[in-house]
PDB file of N, CA and C in Angstrom:
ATOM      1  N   UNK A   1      -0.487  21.035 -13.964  1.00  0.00           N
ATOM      2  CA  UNK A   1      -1.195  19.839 -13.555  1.00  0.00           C
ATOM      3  C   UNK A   1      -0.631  19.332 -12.226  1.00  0.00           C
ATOM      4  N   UNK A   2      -1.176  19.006 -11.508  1.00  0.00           N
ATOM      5  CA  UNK A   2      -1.404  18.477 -10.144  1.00  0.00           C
ATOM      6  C   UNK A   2      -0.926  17.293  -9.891  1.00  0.00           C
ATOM      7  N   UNK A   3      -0.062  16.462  -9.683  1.00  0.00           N
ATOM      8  CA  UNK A   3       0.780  15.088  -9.311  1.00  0.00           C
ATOM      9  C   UNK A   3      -0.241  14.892  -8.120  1.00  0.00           C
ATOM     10  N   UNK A   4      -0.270  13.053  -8.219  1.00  0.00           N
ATOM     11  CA  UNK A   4      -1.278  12.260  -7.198  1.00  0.00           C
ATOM     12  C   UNK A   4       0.502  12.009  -6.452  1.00  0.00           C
ATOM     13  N   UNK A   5       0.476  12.018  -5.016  1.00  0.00           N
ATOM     14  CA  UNK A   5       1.363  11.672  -4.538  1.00  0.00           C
ATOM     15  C   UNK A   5       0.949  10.157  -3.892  1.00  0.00           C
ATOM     16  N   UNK A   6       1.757   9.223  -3.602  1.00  0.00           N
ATOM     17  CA  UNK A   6       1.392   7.560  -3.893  1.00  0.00           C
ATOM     18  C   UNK A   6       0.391   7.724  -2.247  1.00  0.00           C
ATOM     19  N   UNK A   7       0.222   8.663  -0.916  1.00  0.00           N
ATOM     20  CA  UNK A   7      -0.264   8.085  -0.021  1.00  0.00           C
ATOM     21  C   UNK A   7      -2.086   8.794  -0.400  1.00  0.00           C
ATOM     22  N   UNK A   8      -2.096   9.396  -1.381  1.00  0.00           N
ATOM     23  CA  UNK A   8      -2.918  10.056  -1.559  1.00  0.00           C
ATOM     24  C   UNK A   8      -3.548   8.616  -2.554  1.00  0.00           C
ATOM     25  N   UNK A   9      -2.697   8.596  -3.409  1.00  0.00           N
ATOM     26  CA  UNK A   9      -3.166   6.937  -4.347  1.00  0.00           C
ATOM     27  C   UNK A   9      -3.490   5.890  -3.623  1.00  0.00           C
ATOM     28  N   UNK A  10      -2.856   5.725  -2.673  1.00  0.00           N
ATOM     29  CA  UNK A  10      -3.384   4.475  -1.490  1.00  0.00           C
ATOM     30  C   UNK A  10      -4.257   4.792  -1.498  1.00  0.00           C
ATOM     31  N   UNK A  11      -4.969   5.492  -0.772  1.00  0.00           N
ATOM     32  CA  UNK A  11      -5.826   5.949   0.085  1.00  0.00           C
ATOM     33  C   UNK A  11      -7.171   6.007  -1.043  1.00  0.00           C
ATOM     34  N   UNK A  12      -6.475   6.816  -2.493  1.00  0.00           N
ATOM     35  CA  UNK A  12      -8.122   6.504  -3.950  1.00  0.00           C
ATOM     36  C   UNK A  12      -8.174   4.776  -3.893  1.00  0.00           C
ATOM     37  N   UNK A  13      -7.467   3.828  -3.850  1.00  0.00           N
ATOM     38  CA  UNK A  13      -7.263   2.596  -3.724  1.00  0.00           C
ATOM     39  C   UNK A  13      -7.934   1.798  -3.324  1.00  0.00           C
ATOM     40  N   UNK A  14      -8.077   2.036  -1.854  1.00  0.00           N
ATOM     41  CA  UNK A  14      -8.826   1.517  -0.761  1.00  0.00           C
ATOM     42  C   UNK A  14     -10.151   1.850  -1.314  1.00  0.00           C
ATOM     43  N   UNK A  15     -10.267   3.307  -1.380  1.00  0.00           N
ATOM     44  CA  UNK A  15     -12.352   3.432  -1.485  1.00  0.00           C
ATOM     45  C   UNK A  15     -12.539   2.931  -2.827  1.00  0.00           C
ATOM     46  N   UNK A  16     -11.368   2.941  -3.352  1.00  0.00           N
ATOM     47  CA  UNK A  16     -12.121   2.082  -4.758  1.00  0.00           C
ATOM     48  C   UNK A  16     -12.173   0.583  -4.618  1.00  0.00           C
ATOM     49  N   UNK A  17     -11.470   0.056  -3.885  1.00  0.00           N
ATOM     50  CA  UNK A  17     -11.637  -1.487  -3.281  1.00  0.00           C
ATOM     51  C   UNK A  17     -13.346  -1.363  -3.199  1.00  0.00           C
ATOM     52  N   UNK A  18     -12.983  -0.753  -2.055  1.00  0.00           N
ATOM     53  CA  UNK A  18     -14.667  -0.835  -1.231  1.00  0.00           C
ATOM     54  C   UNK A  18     -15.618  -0.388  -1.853  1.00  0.00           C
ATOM     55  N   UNK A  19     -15.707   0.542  -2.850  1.00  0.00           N
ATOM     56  CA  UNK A  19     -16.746   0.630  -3.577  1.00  0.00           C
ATOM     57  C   UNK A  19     -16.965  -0.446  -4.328  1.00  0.00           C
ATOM     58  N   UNK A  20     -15.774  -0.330  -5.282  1.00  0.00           N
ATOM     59  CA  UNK A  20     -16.235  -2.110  -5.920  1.00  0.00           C
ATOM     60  C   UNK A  20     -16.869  -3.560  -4.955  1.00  0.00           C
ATOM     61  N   UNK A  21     -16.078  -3.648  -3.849  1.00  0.00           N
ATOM     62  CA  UNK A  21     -17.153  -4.572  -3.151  1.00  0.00           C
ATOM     63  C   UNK A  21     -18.540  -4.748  -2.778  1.00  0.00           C
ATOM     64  N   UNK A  22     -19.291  -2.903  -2.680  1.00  0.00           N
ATOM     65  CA  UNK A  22     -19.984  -2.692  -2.228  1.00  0.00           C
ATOM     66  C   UNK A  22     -21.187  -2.696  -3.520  1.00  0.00           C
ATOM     67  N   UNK A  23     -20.618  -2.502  -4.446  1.00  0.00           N
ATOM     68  CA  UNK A  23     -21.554  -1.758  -5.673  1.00  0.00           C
ATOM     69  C   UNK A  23     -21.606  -3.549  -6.569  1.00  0.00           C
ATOM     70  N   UNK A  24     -20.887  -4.426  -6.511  1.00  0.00           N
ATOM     71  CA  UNK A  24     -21.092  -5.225  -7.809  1.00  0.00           C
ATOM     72  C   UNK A  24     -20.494  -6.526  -6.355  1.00  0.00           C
ATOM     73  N   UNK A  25     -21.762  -6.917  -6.598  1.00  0.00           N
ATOM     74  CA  UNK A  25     -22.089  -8.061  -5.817  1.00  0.00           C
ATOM     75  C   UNK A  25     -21.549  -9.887  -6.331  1.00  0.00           C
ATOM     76  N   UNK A  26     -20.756 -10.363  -5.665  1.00  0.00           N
ATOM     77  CA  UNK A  26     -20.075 -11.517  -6.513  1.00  0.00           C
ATOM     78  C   UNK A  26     -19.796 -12.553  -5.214  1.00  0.00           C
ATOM     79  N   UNK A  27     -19.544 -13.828  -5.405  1.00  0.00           N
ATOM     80  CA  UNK A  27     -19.322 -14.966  -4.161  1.00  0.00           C
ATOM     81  C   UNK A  27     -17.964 -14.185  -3.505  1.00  0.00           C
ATOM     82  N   UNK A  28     -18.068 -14.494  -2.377  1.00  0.00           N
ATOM     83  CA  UNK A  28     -16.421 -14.697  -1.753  1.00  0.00           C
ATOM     84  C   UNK A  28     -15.791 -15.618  -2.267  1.00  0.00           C
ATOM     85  N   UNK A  29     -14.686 -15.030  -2.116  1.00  0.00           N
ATOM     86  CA  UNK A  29     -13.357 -16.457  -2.574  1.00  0.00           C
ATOM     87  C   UNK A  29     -12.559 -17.063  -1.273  1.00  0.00           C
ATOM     88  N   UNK A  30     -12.551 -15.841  -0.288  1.00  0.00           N
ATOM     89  CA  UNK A  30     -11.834 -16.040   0.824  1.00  0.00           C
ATOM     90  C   UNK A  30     -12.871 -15.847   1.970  1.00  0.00           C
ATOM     91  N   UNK A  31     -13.280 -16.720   2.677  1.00  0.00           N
ATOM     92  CA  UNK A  31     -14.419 -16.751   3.494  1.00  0.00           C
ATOM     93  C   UNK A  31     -14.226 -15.978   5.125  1.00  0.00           C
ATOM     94  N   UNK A  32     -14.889 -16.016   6.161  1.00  0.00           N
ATOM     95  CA  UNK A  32     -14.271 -15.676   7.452  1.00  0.00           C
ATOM     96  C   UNK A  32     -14.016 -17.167   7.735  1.00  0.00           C
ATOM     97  N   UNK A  33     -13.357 -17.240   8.858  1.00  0.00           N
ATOM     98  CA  UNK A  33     -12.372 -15.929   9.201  1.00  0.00           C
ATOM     99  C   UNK A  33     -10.915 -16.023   8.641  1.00  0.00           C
ATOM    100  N   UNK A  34     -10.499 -16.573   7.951  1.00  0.00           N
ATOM    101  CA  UNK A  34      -9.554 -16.501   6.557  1.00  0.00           C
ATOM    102  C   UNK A  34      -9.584 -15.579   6.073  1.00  0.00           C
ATOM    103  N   UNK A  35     -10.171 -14.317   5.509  1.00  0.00           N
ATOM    104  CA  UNK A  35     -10.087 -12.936   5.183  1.00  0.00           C
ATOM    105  C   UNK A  35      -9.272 -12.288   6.285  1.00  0.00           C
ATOM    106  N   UNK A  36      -9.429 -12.477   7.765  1.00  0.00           N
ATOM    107  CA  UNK A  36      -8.727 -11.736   8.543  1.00  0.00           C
ATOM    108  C   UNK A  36      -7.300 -12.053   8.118  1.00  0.00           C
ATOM    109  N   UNK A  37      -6.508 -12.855   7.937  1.00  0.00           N
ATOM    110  CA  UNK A  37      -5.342 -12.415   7.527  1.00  0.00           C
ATOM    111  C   UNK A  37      -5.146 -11.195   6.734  1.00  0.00           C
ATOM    112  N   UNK A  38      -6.179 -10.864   5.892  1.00  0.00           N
ATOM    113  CA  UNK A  38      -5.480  -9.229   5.452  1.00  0.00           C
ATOM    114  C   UNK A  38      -4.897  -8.526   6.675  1.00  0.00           C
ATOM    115  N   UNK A  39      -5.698  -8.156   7.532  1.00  0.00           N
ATOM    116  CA  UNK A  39      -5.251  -7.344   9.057  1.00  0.00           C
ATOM    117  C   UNK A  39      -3.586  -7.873   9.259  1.00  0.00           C
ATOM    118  N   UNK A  40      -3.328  -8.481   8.906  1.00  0.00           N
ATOM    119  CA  UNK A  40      -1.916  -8.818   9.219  1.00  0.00           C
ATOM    120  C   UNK A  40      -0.856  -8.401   8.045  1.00  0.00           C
ATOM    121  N   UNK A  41      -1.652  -8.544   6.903  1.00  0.00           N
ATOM    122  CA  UNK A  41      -0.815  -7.754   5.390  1.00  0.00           C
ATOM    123  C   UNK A  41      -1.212  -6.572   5.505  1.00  0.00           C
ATOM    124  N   UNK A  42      -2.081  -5.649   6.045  1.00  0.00           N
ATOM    125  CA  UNK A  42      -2.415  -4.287   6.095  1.00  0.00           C
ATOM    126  C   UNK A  42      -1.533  -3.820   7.051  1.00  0.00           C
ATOM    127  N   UNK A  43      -1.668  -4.335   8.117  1.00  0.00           N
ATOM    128  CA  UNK A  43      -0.076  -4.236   9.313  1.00  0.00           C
ATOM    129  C   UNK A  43       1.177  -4.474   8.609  1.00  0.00           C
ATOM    130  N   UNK A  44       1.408  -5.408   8.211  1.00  0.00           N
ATOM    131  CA  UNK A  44       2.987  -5.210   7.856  1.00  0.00           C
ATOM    132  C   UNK A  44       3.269  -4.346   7.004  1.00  0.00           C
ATOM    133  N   UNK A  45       2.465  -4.105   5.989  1.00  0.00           N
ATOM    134  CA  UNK A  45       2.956  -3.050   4.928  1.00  0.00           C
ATOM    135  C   UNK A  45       2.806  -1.566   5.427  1.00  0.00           C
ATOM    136  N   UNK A  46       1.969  -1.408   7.009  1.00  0.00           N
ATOM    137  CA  UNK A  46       1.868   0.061   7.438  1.00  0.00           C
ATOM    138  C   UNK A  46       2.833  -0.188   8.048  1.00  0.00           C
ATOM    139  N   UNK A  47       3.394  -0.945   8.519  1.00  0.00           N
ATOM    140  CA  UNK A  47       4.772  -0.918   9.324  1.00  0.00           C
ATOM    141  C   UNK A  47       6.158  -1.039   8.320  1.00  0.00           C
ATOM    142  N   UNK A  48       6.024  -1.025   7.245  1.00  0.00           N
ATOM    143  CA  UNK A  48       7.474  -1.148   6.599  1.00  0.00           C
ATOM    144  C   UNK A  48       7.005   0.420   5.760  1.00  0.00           C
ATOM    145  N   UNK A  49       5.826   0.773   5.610  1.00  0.00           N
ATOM    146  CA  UNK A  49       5.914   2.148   5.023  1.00  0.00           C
ATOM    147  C   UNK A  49       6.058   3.287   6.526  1.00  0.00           C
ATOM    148  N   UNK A  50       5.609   2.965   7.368  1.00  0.00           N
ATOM    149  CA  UNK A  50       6.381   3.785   8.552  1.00  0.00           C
ATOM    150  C   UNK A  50       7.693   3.582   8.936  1.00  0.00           C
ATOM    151  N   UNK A  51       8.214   2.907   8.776  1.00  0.00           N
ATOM    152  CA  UNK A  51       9.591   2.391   9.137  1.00  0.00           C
ATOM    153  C   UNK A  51      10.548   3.569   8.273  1.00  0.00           C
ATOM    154  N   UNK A  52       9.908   3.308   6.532  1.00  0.00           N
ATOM    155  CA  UNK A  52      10.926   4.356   5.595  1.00  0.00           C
ATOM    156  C   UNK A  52      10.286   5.615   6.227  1.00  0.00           C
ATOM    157  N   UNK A  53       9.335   5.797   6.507  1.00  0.00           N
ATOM    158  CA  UNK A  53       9.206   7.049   6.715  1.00  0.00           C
ATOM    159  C   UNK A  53       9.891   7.615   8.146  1.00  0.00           C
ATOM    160  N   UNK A  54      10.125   6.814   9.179  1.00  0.00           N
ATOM    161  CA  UNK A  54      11.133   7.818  10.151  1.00  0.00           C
ATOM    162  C   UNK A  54      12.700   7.278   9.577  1.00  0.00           C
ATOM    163  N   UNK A  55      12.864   6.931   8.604  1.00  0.00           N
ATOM    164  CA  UNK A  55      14.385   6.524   8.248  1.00  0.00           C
ATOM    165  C   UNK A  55      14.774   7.574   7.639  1.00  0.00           C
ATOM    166  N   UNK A  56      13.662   7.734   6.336  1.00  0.00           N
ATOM    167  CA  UNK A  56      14.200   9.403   6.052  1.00  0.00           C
ATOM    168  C   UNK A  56      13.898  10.323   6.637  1.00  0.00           C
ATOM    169  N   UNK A  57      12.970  10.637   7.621  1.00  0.00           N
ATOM    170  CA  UNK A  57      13.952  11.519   8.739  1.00  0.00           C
ATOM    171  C   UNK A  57      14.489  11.667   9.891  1.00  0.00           C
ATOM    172  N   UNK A  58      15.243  10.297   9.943  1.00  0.00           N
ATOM    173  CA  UNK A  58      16.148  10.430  10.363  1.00  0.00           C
ATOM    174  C   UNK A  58      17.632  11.109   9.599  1.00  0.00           C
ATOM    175  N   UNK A  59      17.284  10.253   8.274  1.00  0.00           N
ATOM    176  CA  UNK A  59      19.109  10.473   7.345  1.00  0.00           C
ATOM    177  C   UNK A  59      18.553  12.084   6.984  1.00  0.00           C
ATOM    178  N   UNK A  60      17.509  12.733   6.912  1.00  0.00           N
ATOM    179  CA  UNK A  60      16.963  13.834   6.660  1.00  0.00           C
ATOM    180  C   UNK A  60      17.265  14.586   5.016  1.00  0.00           C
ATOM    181  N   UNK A  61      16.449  13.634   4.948  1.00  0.00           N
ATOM    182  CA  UNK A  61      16.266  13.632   3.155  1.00  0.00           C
ATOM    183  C   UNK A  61      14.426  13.804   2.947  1.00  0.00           C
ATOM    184  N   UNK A  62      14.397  13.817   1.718  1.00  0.00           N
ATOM    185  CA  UNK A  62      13.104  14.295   1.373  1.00  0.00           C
ATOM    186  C   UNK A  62      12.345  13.001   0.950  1.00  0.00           C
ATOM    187  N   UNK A  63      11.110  12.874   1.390  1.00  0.00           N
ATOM    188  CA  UNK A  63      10.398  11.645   0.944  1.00  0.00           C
ATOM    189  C   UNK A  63       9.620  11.928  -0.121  1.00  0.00           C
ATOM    190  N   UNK A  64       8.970  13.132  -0.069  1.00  0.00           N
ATOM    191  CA  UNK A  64       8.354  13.697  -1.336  1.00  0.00           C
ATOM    192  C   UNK A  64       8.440  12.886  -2.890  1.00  0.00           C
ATOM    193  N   UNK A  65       7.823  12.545  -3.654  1.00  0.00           N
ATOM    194  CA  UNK A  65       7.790  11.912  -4.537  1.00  0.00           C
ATOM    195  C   UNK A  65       8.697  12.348  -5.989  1.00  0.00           C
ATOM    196  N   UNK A  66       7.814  13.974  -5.373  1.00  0.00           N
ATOM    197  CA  UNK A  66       7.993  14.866  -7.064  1.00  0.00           C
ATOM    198  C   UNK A  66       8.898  15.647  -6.493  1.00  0.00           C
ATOM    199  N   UNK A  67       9.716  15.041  -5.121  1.00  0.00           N
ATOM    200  CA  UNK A  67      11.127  16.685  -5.056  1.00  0.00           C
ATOM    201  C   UNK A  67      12.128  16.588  -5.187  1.00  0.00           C
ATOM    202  N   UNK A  68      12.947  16.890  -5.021  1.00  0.00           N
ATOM    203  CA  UNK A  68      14.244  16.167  -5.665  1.00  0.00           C
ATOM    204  C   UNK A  68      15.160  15.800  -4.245  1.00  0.00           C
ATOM    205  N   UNK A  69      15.441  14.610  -3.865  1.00  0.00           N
ATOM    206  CA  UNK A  69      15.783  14.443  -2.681  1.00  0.00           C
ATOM    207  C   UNK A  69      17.153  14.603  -2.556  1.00  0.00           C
ATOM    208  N   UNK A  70      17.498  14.785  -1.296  1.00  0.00           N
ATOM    209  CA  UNK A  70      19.055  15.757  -0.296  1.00  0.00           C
ATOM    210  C   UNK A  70      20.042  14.782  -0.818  1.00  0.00           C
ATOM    211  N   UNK A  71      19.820  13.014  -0.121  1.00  0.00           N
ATOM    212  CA  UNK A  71      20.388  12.073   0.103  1.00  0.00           C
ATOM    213  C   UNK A  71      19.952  10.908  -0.692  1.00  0.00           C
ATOM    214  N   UNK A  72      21.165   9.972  -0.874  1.00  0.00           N
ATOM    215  CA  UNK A  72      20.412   8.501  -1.532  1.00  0.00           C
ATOM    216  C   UNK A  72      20.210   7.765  -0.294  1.00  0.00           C
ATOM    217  N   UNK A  73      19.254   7.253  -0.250  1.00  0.00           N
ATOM    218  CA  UNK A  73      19.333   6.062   0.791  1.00  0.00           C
ATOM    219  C   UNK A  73      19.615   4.400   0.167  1.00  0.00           C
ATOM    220  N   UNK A  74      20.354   4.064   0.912  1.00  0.00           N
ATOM    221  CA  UNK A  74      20.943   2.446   0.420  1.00  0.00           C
ATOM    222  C   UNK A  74      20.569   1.506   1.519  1.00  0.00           C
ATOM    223  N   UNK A  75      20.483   2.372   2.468  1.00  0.00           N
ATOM    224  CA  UNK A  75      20.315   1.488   3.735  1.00  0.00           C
ATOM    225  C   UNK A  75      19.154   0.726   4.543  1.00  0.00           C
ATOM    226  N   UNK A  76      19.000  -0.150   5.785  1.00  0.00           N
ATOM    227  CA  UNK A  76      17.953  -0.432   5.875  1.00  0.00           C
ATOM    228  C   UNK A  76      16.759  -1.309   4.681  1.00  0.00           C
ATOM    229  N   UNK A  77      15.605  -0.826   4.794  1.00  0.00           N
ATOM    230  CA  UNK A  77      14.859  -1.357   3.517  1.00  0.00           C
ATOM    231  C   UNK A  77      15.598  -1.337   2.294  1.00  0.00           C
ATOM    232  N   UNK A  78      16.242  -0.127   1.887  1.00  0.00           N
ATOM    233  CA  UNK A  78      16.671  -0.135   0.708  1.00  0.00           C
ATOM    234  C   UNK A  78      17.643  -0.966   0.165  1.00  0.00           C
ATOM    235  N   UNK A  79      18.024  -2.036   1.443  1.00  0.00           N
ATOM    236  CA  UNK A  79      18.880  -2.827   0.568  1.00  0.00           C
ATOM    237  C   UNK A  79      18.430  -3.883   0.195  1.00  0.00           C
ATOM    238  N   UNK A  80      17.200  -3.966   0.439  1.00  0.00           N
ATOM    239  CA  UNK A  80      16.095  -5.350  -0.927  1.00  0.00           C
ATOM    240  C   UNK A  80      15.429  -5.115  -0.777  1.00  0.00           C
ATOM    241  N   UNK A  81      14.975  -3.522  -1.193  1.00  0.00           N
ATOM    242  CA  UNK A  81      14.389  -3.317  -2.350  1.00  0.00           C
ATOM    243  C   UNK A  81      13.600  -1.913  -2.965  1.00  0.00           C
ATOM    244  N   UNK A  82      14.452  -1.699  -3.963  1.00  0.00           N
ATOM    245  CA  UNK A  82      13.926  -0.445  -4.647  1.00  0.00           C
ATOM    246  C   UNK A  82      13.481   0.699  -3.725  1.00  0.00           C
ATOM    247  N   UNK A  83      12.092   0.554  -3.923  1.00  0.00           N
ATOM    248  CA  UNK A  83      10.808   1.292  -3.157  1.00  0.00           C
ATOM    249  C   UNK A  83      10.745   0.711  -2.044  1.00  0.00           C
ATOM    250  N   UNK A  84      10.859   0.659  -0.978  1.00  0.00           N
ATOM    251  CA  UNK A  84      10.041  -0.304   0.175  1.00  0.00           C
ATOM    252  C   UNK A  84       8.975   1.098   0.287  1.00  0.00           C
ATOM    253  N   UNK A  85       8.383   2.053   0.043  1.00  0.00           N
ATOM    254  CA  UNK A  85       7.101   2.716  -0.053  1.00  0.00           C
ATOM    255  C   UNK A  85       5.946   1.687  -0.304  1.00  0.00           C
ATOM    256  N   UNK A  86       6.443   2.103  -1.449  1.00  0.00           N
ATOM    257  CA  UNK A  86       5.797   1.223  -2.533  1.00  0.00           C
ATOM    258  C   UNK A  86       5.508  -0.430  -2.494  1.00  0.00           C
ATOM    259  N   UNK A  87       6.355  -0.804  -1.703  1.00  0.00           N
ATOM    260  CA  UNK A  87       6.262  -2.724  -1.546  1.00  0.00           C
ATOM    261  C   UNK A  87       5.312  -2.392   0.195  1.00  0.00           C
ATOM    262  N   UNK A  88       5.735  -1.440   1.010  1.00  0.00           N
ATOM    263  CA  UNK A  88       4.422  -1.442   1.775  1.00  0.00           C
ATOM    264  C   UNK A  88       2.879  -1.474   1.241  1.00  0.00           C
ATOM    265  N   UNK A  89       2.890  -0.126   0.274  1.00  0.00           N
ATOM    266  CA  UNK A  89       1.551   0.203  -0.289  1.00  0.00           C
ATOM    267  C   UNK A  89       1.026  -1.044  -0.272  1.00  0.00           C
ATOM    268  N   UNK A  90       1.474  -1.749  -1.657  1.00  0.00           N
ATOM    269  CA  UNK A  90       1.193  -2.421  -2.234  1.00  0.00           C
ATOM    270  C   UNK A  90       0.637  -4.090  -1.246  1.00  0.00           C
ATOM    271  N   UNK A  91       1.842  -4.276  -0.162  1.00  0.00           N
ATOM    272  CA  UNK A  91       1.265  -5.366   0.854  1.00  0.00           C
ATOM    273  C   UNK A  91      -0.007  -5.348   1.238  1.00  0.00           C
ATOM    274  N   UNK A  92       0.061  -3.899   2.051  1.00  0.00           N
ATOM    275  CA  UNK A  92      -1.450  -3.206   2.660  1.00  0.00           C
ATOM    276  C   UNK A  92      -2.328  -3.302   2.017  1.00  0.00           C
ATOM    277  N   UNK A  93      -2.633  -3.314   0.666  1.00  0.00           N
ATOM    278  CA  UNK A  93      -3.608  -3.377  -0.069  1.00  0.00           C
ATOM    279  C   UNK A  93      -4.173  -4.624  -0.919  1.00  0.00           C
ATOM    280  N   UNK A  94      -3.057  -5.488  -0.782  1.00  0.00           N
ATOM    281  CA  UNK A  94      -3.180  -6.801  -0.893  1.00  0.00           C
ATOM    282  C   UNK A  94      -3.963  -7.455   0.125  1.00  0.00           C
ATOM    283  N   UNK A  95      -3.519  -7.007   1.482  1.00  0.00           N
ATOM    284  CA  UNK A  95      -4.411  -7.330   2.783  1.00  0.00           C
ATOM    285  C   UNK A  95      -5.412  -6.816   2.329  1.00  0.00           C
ATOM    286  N   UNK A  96      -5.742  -5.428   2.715  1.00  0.00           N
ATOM    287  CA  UNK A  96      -7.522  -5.068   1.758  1.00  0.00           C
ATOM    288  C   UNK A  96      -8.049  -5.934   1.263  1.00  0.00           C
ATOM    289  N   UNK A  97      -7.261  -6.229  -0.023  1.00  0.00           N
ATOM    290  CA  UNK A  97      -8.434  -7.190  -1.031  1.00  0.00           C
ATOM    291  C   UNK A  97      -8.492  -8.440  -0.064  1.00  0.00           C
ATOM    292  N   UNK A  98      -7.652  -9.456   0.833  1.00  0.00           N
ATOM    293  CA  UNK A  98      -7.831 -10.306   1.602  1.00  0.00           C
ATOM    294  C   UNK A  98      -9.200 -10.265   2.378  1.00  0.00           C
ATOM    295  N   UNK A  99      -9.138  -9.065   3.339  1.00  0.00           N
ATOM    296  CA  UNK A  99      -9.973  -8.854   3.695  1.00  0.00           C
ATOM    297  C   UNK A  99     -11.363  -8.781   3.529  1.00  0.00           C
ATOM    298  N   UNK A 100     -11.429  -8.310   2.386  1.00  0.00           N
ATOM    299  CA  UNK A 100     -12.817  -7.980   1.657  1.00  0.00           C
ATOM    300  C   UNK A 100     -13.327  -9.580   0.789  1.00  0.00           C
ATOM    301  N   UNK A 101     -12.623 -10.050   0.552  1.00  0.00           N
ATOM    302  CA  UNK A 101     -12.757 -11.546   0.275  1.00  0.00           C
ATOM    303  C   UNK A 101     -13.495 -11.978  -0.835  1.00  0.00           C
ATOM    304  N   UNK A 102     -13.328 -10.428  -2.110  1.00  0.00           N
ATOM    305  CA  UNK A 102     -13.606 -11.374  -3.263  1.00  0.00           C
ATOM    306  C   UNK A 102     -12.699 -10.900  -4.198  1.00  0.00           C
ATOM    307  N   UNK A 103     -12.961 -10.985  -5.511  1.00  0.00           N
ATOM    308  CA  UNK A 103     -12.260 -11.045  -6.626  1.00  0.00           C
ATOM    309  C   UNK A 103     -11.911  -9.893  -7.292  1.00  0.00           C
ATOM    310  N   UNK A 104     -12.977  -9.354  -7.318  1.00  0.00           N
ATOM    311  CA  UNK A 104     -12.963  -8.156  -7.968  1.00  0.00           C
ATOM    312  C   UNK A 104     -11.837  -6.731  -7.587  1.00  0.00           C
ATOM    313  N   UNK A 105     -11.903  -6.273  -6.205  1.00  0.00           N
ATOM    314  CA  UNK A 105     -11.130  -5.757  -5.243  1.00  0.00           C
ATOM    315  C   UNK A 105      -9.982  -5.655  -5.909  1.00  0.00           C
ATOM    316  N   UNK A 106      -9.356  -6.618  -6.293  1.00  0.00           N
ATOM    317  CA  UNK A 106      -8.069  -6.727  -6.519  1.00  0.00           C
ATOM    318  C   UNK A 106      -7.655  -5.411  -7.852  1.00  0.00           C
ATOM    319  N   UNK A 107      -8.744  -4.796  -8.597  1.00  0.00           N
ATOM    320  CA  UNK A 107      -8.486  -3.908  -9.147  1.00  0.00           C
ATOM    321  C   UNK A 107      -7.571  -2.272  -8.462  1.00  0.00           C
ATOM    322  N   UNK A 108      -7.755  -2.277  -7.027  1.00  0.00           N
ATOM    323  CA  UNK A 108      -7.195  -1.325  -6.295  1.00  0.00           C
ATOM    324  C   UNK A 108      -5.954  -1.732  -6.314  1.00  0.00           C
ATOM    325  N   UNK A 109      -5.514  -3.062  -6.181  1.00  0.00           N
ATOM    326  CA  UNK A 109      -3.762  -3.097  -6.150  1.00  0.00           C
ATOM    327  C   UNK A 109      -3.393  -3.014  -7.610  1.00  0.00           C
ATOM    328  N   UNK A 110      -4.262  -3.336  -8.435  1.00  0.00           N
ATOM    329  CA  UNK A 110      -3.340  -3.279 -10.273  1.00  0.00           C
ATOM    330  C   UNK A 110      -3.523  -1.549 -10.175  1.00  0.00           C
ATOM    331  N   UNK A 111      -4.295  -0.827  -9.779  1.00  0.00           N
ATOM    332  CA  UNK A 111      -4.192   0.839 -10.293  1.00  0.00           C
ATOM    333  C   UNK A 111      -3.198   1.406  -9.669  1.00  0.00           C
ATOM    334  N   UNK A 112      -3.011   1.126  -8.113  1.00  0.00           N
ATOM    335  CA  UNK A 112      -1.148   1.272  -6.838  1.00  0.00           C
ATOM    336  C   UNK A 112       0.398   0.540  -8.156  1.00  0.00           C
ATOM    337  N   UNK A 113       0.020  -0.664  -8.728  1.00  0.00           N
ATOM    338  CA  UNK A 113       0.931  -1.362  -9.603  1.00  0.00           C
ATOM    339  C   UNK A 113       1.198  -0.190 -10.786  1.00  0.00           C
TER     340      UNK A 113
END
């Protein structure tokens, strides 16, 4: 069996955001231009998941999910918190649902959770 690796899960995330927005029609909660703040949670969380990603290779360890990595990293992000992968994903997609500005959406960040 085949492992979803988490940028591959982002990424089912998002079109499932957007399908749900697109397919089941409901009020906004977050109107314009107040939705644009997602663009700013979609930015920070692509910037703290790029960040780990030239950190490990720099310390040149494996980012891979399912491999068994070289090195621990402690440093940088990792010193509050766990995953910073994962606390990017998860920002970025919080922005998404911002963006998209209703309720429903928010099912793409509980399936990343």
């Amino acid at each position: 069996m085949k492992k979803l690796i988490p940028p591959i899960l982002f990424l089912l995330c998002i079109a499932t955001m957007v399908l749900i927005k697109n397919l089941i029609v409901i009020q906004e909660i977050i109107p314009n231009p107040f939705n644009y703040f997602g663009i700013a949670l979609i930015s920070t969380g692509l910037f703290i998941t790029i960040k780990v990603s030239k950190q490990f290779s720099k310390i040149d360890t494996e980012i891979h999910t399912f491999k068994k990595p070289r090195k621990l990293v402690t440093c940088g992000l990792f010193q509050v918190s766990r995953n910073p992968v994962y606390l990017g994903f998860t920002i970025s997609l919080l922005g998404v649902w911002i963006l998209l500005g209703t309720i429903l959406p928010i099912v793409g960040c509980l399936i990343l959770l």
